[in-house]
Protein backbone atom coordinates (compact mmCIF):
# COMPACT_ATOMS: atom_id res chain seq x y z
CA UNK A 1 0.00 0.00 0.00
CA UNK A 2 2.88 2.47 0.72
CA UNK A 3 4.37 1.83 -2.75
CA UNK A 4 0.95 2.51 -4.51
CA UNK A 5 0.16 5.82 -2.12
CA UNK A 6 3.68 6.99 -3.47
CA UNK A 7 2.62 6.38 -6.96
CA UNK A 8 -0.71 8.16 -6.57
CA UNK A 9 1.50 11.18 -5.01
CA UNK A 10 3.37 11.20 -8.06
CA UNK A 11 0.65 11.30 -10.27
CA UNK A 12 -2.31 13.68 -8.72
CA UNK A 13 -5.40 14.06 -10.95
CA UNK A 14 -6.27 17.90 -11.79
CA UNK A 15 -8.43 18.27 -9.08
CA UNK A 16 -6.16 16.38 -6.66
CA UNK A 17 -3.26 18.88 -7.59
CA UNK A 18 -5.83 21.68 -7.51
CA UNK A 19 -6.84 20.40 -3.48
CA UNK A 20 -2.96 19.98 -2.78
CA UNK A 21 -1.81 23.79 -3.65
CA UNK A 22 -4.73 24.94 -1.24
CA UNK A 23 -3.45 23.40 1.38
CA UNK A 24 0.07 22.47 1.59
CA UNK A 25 2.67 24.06 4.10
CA UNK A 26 -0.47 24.92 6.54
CA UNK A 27 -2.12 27.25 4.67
CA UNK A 28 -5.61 26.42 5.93
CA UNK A 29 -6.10 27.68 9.40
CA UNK A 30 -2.70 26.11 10.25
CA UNK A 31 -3.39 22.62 9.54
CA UNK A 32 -0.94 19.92 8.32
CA UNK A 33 -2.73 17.61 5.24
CA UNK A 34 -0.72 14.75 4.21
CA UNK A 35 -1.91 13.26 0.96
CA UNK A 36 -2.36 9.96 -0.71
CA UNK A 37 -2.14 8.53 3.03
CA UNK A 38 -2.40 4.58 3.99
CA UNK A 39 -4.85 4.30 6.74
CA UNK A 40 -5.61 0.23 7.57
CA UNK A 41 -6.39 -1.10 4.20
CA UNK A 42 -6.87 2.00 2.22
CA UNK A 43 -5.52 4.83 0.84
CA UNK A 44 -7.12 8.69 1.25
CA UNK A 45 -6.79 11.38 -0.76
CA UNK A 46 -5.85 13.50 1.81
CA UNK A 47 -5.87 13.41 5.50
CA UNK A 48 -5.84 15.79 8.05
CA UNK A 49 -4.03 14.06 11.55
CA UNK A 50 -4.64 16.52 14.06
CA UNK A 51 -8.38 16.57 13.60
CA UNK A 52 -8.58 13.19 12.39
CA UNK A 53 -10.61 14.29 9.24
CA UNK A 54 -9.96 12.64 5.62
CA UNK A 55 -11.04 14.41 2.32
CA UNK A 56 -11.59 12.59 -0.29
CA UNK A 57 -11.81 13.92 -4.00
CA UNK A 58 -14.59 11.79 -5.98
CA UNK A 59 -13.99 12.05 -10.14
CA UNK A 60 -15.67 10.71 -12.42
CA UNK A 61 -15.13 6.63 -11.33
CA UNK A 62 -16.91 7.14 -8.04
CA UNK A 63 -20.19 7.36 -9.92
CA UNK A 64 -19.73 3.81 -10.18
CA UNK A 65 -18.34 2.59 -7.27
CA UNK A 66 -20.27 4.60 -4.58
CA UNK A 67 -21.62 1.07 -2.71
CA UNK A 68 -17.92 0.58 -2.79
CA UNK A 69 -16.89 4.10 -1.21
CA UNK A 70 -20.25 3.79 1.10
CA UNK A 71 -18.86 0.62 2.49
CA UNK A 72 -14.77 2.88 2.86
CA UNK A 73 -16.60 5.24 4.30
CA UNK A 74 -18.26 3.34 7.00
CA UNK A 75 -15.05 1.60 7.72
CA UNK A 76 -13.04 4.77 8.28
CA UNK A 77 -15.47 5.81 10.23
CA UNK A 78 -15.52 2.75 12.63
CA UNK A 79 -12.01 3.69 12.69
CA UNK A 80 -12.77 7.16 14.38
CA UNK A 81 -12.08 9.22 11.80
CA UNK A 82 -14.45 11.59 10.03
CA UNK A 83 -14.83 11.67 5.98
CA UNK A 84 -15.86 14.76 4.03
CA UNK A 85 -16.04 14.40 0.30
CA UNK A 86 -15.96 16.90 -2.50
CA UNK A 87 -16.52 16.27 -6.28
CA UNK A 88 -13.65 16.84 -8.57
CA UNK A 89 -16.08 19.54 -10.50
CA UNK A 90 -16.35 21.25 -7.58
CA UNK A 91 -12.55 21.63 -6.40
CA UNK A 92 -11.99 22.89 -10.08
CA UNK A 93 -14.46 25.08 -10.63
CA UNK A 94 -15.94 26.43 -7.27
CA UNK A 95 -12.52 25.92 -4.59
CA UNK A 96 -13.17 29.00 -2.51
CA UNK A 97 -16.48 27.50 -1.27
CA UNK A 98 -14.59 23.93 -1.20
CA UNK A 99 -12.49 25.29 1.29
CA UNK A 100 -14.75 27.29 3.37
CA UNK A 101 -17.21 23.87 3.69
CA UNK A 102 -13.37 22.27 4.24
CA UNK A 103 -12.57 24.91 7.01
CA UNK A 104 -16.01 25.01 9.16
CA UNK A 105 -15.43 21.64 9.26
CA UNK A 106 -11.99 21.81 10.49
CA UNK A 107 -13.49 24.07 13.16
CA UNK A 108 -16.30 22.11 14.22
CA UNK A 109 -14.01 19.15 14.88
CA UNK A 110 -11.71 21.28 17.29
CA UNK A 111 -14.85 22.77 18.86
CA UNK A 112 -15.84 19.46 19.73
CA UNK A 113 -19.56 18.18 21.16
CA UNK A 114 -21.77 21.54 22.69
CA UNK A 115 -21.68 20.70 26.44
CA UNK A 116 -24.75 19.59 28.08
CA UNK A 117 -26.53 22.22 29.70
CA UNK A 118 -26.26 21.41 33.97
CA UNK A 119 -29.98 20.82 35.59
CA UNK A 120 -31.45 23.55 37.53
């Protein structure tokens, strides 16, 4: 798996390159992405550690296959982590609002749960 996530690093779709300038070097809010990262059995577009989120960037294929990524999804999920997808049409032609979904997101995860309001 580390061998093909290199590979996929080496050869990023449009959209995937697109994603990748956005936020490399911490340029969103200060968060470190990795991309084309092995988690268990599967490699994610791109992951984000320190809030445990993954984005994934669905072309054209996932049309197909989206029992396939349903059952991913659910599995990274089980795993703890949180998935947030984006179609490739949208990181190419609409990336501002990509990354403001991307960054509420990002700061809902660090908010964590709304505490429970104490009996009176």
């Amino acid at each position: 798996m580390i061998e093909l996530a290199r590979v996929m690093r080496l050869e990023p779709t449009r959209s995937e390159r697109i994603f990748w300038d956005a936020v490399r070097n911490r340029q969103l809010d200060g968060v470190k992405f990795r991309r084309q990262q092995v988690i268990e059995r599967f490699v994610v577009d791109f992951f984000a550690p320190s809030h445990r989120l993954v984005v994934e960037i669905d072309g054209g294929v996932h049309e197909v296959q989206r029992e396939r990524d349903a059952l991913r999804e659910q599995f990274l999920e089980d795993c703890g982590l949180r998935v947030l997808r984006f179609s490739a049409d949208d990181v190419e032609r609409r990336l501002p609002e990509v990354l403001d979904t991307l960054l509420e997101t990002l700061r809902d995860l660090t908010a964590g749960p709304e505490p429970h309001p104490r009996p009176s």
